[in-house]
N, C-alpha and C. Protein backbone atom coordinates (compact mmCIF):
# COMPACT_ATOMS: atom_id res chain seq x y z
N UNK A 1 12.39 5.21 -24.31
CA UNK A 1 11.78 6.06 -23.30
C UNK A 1 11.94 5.39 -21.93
N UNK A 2 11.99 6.03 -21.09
CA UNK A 2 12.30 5.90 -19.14
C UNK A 2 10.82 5.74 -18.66
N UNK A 3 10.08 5.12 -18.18
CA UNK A 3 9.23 5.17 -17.57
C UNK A 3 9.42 4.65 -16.10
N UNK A 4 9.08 5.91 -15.28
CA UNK A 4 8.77 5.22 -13.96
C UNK A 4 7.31 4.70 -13.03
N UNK A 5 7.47 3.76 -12.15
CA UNK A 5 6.20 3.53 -11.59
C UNK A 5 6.83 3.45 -10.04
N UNK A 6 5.74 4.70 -9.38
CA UNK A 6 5.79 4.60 -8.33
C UNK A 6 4.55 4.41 -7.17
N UNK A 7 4.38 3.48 -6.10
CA UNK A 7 3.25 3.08 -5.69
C UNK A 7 3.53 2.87 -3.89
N UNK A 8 2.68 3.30 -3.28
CA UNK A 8 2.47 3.00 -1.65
C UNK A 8 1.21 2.23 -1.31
N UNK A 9 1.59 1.88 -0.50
CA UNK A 9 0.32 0.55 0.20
C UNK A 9 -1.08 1.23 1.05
N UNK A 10 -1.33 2.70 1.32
CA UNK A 10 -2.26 3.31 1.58
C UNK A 10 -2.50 4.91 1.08
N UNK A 11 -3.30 5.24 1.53
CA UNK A 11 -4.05 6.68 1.26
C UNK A 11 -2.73 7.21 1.83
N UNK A 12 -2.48 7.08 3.28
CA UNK A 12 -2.09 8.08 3.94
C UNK A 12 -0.18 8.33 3.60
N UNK A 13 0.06 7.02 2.84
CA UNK A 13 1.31 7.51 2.71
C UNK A 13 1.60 8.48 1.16
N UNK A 14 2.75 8.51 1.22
CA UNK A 14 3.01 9.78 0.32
C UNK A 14 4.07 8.71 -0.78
N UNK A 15 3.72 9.44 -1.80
CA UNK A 15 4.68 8.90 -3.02
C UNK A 15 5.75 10.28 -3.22
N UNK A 16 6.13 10.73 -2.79
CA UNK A 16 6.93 12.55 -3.47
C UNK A 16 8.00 11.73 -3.21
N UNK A 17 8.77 10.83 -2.37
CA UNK A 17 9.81 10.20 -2.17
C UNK A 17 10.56 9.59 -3.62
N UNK A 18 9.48 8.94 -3.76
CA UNK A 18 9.40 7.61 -4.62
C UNK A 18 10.21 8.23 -6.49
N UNK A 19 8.81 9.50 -5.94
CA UNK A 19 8.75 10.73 -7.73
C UNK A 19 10.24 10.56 -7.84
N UNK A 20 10.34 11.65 -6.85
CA UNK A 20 11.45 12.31 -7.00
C UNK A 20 13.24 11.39 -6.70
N UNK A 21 13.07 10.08 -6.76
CA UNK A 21 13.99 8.94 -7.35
C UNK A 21 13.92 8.58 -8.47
N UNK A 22 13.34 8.63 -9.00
CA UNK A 22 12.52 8.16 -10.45
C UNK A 22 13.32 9.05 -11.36
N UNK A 23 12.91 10.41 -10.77
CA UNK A 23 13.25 11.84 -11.60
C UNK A 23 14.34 11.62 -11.58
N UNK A 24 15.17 11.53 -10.56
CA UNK A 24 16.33 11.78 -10.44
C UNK A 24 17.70 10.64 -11.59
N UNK A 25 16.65 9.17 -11.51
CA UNK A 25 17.20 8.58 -12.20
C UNK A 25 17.11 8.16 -13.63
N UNK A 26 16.06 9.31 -14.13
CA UNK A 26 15.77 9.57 -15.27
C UNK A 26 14.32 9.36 -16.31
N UNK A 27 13.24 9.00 -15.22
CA UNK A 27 12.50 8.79 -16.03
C UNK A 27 11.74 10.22 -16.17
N UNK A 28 10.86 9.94 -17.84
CA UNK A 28 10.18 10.82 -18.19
C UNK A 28 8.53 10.43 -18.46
N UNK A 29 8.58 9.72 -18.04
CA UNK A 29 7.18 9.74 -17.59
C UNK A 29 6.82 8.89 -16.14
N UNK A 30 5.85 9.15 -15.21
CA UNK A 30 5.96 8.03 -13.99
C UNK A 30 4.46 7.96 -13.62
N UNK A 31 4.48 6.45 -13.73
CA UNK A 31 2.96 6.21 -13.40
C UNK A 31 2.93 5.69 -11.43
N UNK A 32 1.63 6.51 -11.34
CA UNK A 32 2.15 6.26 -9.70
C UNK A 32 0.14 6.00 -9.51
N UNK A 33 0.71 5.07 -8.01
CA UNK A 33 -1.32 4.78 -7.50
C UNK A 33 -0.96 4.11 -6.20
N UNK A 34 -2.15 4.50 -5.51
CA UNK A 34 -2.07 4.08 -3.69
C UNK A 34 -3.03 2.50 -3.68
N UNK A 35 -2.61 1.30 -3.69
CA UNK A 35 -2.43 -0.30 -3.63
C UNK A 35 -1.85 -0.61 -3.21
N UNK A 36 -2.47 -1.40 -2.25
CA UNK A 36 -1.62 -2.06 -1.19
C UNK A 36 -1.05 -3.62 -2.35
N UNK A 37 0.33 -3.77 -2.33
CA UNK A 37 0.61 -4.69 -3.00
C UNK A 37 0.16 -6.35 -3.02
N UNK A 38 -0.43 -6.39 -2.04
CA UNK A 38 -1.08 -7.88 -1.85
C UNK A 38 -2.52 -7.54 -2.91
N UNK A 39 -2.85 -6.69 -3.68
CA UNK A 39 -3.89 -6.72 -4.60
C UNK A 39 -3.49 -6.87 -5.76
N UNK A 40 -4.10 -7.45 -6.66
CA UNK A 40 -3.95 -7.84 -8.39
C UNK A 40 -4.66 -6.67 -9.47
N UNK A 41 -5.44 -6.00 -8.34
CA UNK A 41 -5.57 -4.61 -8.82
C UNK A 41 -4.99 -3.10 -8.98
N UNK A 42 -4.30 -3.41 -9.94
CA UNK A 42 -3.30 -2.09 -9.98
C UNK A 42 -3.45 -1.25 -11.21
N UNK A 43 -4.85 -0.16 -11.21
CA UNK A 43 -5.08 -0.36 -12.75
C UNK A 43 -3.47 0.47 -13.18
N UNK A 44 -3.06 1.61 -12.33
CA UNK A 44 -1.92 2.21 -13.20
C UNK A 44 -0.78 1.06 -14.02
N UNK A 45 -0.05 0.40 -13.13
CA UNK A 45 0.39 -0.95 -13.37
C UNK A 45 -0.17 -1.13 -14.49
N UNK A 46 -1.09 -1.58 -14.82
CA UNK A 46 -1.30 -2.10 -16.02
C UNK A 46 -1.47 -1.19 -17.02
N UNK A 47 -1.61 0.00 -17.27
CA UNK A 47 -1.54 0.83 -18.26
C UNK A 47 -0.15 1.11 -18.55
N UNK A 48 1.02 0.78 -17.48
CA UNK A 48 2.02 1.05 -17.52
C UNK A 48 2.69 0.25 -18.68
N UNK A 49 2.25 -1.11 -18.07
CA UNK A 49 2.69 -2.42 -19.06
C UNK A 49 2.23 -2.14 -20.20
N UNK A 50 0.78 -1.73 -20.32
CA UNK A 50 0.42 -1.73 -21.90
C UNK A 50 1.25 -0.64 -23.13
N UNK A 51 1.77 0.26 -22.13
CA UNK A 51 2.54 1.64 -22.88
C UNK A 51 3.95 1.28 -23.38
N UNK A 52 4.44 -0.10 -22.45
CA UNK A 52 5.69 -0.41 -22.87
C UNK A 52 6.90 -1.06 -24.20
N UNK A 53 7.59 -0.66 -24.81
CA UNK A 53 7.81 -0.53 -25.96
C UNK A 53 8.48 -1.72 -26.09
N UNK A 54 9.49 -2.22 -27.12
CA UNK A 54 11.08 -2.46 -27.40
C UNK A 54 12.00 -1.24 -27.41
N UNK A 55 12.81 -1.82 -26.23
CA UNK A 55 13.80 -0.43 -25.48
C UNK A 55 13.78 0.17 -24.32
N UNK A 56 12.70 0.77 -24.26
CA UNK A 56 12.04 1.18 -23.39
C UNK A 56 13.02 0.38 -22.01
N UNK A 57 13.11 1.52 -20.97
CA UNK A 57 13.30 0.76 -20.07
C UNK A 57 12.07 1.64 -18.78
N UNK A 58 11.84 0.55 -17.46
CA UNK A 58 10.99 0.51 -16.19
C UNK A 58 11.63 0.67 -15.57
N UNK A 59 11.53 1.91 -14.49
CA UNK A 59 12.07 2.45 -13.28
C UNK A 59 11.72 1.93 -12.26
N UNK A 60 11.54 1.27 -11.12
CA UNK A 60 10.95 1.36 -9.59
C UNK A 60 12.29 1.24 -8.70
N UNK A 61 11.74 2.03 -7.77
CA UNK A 61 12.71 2.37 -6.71
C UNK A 61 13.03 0.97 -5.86
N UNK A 62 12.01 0.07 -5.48
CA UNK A 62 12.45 -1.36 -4.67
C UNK A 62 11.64 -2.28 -5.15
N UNK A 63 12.41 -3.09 -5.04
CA UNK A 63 11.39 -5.02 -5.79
C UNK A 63 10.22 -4.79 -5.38
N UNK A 64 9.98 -4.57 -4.43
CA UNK A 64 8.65 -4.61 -3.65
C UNK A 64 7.60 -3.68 -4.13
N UNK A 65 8.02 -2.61 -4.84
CA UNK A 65 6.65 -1.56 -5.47
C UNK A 65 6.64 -2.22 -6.61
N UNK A 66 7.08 -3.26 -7.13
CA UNK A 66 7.50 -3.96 -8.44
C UNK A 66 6.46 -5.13 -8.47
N UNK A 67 5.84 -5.77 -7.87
CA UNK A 67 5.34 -6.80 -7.74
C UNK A 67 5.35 -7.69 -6.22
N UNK A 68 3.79 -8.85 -6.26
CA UNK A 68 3.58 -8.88 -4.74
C UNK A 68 4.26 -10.16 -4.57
N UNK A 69 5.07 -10.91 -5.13
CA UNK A 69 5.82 -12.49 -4.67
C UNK A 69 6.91 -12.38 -5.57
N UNK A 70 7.97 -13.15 -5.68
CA UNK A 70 8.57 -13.91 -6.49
C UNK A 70 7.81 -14.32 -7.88
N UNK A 71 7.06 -15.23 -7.99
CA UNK A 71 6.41 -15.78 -8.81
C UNK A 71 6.07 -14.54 -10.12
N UNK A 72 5.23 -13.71 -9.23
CA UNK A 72 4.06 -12.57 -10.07
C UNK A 72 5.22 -11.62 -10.51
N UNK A 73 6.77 -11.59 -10.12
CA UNK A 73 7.95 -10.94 -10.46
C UNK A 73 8.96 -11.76 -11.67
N UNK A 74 8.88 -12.72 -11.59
CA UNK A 74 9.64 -13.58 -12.59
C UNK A 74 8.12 -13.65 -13.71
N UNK A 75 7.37 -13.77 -13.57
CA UNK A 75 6.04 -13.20 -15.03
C UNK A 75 6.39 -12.78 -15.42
N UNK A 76 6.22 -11.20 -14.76
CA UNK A 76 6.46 -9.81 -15.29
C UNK A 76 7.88 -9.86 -16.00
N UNK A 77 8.97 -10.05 -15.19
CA UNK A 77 10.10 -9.57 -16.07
C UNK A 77 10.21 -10.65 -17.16
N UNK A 78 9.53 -11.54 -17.40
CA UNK A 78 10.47 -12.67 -18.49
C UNK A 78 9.02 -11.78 -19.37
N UNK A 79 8.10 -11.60 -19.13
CA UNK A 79 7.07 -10.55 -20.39
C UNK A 79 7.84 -9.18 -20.52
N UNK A 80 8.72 -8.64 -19.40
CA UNK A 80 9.14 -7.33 -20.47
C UNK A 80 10.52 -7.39 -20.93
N UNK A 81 10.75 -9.01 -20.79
CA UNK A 81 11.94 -9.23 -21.54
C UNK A 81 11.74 -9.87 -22.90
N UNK A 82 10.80 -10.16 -22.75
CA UNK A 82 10.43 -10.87 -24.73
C UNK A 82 10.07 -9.20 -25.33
N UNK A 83 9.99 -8.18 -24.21
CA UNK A 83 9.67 -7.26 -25.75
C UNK A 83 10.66 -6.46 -25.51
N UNK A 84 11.82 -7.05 -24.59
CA UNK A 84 13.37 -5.74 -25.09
C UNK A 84 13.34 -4.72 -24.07
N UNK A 85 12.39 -5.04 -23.24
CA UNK A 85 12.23 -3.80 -22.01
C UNK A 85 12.95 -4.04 -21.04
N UNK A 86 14.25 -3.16 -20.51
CA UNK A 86 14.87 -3.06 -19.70
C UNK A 86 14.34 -2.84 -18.28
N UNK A 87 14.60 -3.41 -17.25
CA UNK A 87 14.09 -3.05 -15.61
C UNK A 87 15.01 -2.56 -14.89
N UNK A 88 15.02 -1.29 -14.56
CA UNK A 88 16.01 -0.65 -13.33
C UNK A 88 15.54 -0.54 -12.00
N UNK A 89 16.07 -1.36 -11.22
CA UNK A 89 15.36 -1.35 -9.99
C UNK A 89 16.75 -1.02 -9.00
N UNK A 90 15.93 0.45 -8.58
CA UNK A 90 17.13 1.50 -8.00
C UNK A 90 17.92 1.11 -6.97
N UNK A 91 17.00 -0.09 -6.06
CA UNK A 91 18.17 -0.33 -5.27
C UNK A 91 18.84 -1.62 -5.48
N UNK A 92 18.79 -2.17 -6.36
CA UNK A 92 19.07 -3.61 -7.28
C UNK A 92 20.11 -3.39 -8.19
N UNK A 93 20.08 -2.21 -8.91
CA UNK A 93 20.50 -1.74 -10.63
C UNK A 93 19.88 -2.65 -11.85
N UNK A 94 20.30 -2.21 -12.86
CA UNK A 94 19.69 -2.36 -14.18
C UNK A 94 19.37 -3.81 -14.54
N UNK A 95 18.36 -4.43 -14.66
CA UNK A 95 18.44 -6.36 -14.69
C UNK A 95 17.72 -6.28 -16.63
N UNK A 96 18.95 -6.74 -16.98
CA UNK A 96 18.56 -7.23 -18.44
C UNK A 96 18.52 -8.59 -18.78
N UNK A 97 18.41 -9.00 -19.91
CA UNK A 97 17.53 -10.67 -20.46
C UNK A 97 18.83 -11.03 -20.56
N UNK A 98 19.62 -11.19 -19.41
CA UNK A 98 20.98 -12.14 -19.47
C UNK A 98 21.33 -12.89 -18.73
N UNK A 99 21.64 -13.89 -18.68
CA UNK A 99 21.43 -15.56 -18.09
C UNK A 99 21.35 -14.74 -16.62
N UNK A 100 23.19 -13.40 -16.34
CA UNK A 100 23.11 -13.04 -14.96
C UNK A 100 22.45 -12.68 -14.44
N UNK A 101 21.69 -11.57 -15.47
CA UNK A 101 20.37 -10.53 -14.84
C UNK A 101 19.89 -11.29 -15.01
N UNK A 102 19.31 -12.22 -15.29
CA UNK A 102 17.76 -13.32 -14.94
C UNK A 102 17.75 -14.13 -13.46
N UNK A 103 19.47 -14.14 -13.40
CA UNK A 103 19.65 -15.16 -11.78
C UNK A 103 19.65 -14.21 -10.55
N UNK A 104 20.14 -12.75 -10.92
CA UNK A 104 20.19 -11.93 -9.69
C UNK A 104 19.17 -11.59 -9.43
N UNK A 105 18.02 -11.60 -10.56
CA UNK A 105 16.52 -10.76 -10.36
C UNK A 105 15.60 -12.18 -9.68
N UNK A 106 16.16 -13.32 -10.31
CA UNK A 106 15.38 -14.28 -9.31
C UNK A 106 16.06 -14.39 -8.01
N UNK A 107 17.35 -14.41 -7.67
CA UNK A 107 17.55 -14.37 -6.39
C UNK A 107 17.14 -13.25 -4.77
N UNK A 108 17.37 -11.66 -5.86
CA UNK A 108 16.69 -10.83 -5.25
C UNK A 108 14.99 -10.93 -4.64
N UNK A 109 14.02 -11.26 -5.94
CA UNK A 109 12.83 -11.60 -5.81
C UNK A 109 12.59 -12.45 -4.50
N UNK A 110 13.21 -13.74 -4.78
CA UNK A 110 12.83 -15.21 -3.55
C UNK A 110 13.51 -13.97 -1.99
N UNK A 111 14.51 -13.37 -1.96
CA UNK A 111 15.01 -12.62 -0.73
C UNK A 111 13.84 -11.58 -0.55
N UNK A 112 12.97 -10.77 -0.99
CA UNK A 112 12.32 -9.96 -0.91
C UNK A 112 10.74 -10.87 -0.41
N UNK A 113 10.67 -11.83 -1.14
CA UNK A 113 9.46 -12.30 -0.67
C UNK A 113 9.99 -13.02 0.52
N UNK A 114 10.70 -13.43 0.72
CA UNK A 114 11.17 -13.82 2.14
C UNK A 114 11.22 -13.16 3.27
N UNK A 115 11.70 -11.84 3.17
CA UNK A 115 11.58 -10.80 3.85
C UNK A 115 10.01 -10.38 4.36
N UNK A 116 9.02 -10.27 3.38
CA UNK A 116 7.79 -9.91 3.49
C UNK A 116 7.20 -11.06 4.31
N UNK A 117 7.37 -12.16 4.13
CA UNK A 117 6.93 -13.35 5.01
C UNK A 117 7.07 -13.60 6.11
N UNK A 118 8.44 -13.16 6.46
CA UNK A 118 8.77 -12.95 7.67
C UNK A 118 8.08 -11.76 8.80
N UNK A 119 8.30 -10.72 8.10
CA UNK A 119 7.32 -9.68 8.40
C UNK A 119 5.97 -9.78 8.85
N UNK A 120 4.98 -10.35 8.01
CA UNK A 120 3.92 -11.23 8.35
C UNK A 120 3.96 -12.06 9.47
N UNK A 121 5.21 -13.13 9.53
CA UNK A 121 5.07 -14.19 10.58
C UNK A 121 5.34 -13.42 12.05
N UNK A 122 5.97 -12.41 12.16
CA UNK A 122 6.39 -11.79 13.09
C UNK A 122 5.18 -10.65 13.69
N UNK A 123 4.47 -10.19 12.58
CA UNK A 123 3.55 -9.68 12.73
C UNK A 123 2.25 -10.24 13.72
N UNK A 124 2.14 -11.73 13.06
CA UNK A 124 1.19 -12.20 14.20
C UNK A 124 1.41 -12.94 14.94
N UNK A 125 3.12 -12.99 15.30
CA UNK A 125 3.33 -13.83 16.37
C UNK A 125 3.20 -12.62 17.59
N UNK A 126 3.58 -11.35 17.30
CA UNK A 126 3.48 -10.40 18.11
C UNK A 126 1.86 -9.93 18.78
N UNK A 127 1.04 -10.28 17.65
CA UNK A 127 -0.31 -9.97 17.90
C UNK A 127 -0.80 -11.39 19.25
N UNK A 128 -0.30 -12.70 18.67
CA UNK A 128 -0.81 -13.67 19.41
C UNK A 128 -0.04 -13.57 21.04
N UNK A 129 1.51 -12.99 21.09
CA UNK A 129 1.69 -12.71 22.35
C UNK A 129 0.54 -11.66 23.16
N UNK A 130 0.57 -10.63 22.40
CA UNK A 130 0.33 -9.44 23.03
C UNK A 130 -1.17 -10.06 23.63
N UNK A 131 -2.18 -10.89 22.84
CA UNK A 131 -3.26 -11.20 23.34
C UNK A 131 -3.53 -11.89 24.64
N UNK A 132 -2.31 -12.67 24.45
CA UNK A 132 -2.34 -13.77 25.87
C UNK A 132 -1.68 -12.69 26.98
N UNK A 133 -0.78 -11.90 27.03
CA UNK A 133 -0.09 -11.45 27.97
C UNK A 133 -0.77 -9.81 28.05
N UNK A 134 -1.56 -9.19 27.33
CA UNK A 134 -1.78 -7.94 27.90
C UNK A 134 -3.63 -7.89 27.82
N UNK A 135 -4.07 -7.68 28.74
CA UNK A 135 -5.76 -7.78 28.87
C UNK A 135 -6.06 -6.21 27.68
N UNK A 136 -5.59 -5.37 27.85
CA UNK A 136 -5.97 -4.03 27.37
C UNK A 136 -5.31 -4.42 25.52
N UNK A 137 -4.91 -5.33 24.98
CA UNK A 137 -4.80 -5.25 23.87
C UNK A 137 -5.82 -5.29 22.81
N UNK A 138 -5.73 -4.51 22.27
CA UNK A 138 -7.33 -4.45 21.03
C UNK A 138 -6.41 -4.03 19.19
N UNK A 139 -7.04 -5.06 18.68
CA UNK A 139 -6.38 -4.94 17.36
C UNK A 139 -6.94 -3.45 16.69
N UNK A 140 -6.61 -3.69 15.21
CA UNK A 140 -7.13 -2.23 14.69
C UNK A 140 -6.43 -0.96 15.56
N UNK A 141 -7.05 0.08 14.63
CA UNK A 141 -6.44 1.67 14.92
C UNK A 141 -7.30 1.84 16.18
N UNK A 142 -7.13 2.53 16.90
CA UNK A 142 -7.50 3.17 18.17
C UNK A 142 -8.22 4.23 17.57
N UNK A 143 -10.01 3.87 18.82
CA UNK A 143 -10.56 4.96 18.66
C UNK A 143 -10.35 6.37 18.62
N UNK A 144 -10.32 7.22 18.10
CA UNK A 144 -10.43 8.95 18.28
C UNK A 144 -10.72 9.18 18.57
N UNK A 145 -12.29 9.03 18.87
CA UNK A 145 -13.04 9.57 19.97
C UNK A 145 -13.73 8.66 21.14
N UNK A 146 -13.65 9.01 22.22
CA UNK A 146 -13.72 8.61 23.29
C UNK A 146 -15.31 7.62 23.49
N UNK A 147 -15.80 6.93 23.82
CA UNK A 147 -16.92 6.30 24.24
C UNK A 147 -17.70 7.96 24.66
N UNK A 148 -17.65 8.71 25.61
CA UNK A 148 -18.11 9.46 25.93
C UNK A 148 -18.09 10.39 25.23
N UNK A 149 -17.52 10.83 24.21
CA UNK A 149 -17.51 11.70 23.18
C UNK A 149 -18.62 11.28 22.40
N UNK A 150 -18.64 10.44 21.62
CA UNK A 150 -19.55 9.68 21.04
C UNK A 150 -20.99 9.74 21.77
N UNK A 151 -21.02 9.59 22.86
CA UNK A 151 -22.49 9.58 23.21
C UNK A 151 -23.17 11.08 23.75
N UNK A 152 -22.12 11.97 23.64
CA UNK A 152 -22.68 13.16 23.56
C UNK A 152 -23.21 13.62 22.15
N UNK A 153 -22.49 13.08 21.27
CA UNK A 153 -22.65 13.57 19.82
C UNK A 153 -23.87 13.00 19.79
N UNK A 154 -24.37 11.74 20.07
CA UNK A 154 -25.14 11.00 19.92
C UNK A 154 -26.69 11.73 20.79
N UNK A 155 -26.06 12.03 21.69
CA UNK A 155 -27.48 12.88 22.47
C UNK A 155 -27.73 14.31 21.58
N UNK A 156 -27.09 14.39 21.56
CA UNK A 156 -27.04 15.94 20.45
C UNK A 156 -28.19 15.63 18.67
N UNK A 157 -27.72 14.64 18.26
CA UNK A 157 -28.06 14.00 17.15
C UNK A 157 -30.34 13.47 17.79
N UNK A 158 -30.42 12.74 18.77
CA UNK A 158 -31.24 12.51 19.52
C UNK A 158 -32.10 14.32 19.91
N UNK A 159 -31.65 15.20 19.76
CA UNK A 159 -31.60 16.42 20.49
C UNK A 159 -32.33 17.13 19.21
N UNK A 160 -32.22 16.23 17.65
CA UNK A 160 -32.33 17.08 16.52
C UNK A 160 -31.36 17.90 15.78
N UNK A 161 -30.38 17.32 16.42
CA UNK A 161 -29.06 18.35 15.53
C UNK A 161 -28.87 17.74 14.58
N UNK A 162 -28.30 18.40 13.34
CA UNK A 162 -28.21 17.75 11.85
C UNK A 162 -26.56 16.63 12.06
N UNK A 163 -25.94 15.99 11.12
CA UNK A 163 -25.04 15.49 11.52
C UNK A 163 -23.97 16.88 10.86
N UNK A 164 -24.17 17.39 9.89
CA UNK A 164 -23.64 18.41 9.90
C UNK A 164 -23.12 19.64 11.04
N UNK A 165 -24.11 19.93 11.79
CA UNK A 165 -23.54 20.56 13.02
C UNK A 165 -23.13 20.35 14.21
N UNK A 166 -23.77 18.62 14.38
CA UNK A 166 -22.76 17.70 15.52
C UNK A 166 -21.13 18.14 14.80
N UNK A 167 -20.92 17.60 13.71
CA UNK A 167 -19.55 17.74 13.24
C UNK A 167 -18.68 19.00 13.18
N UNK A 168 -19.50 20.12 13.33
CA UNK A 168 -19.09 21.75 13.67
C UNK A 168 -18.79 21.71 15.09
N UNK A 169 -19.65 21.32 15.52
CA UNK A 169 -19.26 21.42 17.32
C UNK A 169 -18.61 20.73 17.60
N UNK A 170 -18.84 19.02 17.05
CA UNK A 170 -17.99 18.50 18.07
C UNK A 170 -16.45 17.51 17.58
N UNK A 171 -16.18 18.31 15.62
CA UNK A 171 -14.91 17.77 15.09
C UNK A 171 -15.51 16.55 14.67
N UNK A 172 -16.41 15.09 15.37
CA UNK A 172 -16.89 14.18 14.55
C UNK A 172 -16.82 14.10 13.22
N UNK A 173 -16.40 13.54 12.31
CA UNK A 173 -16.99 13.21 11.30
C UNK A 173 -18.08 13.07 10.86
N UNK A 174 -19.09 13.09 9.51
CA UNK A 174 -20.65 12.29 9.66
C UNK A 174 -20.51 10.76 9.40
N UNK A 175 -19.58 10.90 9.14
CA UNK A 175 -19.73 9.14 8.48
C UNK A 175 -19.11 8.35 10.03
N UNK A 176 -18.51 9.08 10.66
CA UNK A 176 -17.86 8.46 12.26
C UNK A 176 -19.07 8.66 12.92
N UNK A 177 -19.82 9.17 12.63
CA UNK A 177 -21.27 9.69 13.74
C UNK A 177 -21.99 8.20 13.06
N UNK A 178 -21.92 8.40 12.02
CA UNK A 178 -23.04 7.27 11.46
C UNK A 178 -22.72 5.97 12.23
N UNK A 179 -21.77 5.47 12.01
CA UNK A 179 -20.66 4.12 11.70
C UNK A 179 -21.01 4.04 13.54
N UNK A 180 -20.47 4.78 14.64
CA UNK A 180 -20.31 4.78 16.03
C UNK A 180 -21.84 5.05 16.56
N UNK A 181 -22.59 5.74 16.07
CA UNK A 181 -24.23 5.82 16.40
C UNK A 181 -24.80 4.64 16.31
N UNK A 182 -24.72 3.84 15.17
CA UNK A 182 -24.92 2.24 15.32
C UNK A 182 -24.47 1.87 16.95
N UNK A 183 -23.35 1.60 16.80
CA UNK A 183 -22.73 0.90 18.02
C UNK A 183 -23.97 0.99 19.51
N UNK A 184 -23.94 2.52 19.17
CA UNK A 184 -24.46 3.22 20.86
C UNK A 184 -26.36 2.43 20.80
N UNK A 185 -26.62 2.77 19.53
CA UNK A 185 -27.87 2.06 19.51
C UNK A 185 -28.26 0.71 19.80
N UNK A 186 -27.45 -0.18 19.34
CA UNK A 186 -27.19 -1.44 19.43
C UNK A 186 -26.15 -2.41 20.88
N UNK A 187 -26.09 -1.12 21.56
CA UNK A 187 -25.55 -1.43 22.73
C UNK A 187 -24.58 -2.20 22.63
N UNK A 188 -23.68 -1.67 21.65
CA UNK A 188 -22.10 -2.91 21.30
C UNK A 188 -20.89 -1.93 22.13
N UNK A 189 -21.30 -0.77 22.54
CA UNK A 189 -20.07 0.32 23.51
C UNK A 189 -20.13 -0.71 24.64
């Protein structure tokens, strides 16, 4: 049997990409879940592993929906190689329990976690410029709603409005009313 596993690092991204490679390259069943790969919590992942046969081969589209290092990748494949389980990794091809496929899947692995490291290092070398050289830099997602948005909702809320109909009028969220009503109370705006 083909099994695929397909996985993205948040809510907001989409797996239909991922499916529909999988499909295409033959699997018939595909376990998919939104984990960011730096977690050891993957329950699909692991139901995946537990379903896996002798024969059987594992679909993923890139090393990287595959496991979060080198290390936690050479585990995995030398465990679904003691039970005969083939790994197709779509943009890699097929890595079986053979001296070659054991050296290309470790060489790929150490290049992929290298890649990700870099990524990282670049990540906060960019954050540590941007701090010293731009006054207006603020980490995290950017507010949605405005300081002044917020403290209307907030007078409104003060006014007796439910958070339910602040959020009719004014698009707020309740849980953004909650979370930002702190702030205004606590004089952290």
């Amino acid at each position: 049997m083909k099994y695929g596993y397909a996985r993205v690092s948040t809510t907001d991204q989409k797996l239909a990409n991922q499916i529909e490679l999988l499909k295409l390259a033959g699997a018939e069943k595909i376990f998919q879940e939104k984990f960011t790969g730096t977690t050891t919590e993957r329950p699909e992942f692991q139901k995946l592993l537990r379903v896996l046969k002798t024969g059987d081969t594992l679909i993923v589209t890139k090393l990287d929906r595959f496991a979060r290092n080198t290390r936690e990748a050479l585990a995995i494949i030398q465990e679904l190689f003691k039970e005969n389980v083939k790994v197709n990794i779509l943009n890699m091809g097929l890595i079986d329990n053979t001296p070659t496929g054991q050296l290309v899947f470790t060489i790929f692995s150490a290049f992929a976690q290298f890649e990700r490291d870099m990524i990282v290092t670049r990540t906060q070398e960019g954050k540590v410029y941007a701090k010293q050289h731009d006054p207006l830099f603020r980490e995290g997602r950017p507010k949605t709603y405005s300081e002044e948005q917020i403290r209307f909702a907030y007078e409104l809320r003060k006014q007796g409005m439910t958070y339910k109909m602040i959020e009719r009028k004014t698009g707020i969220s309740k849980r953004t009313q909650q979370r930002r009503f702190k702030l205004v109370k606590n004089n952290i705006f």
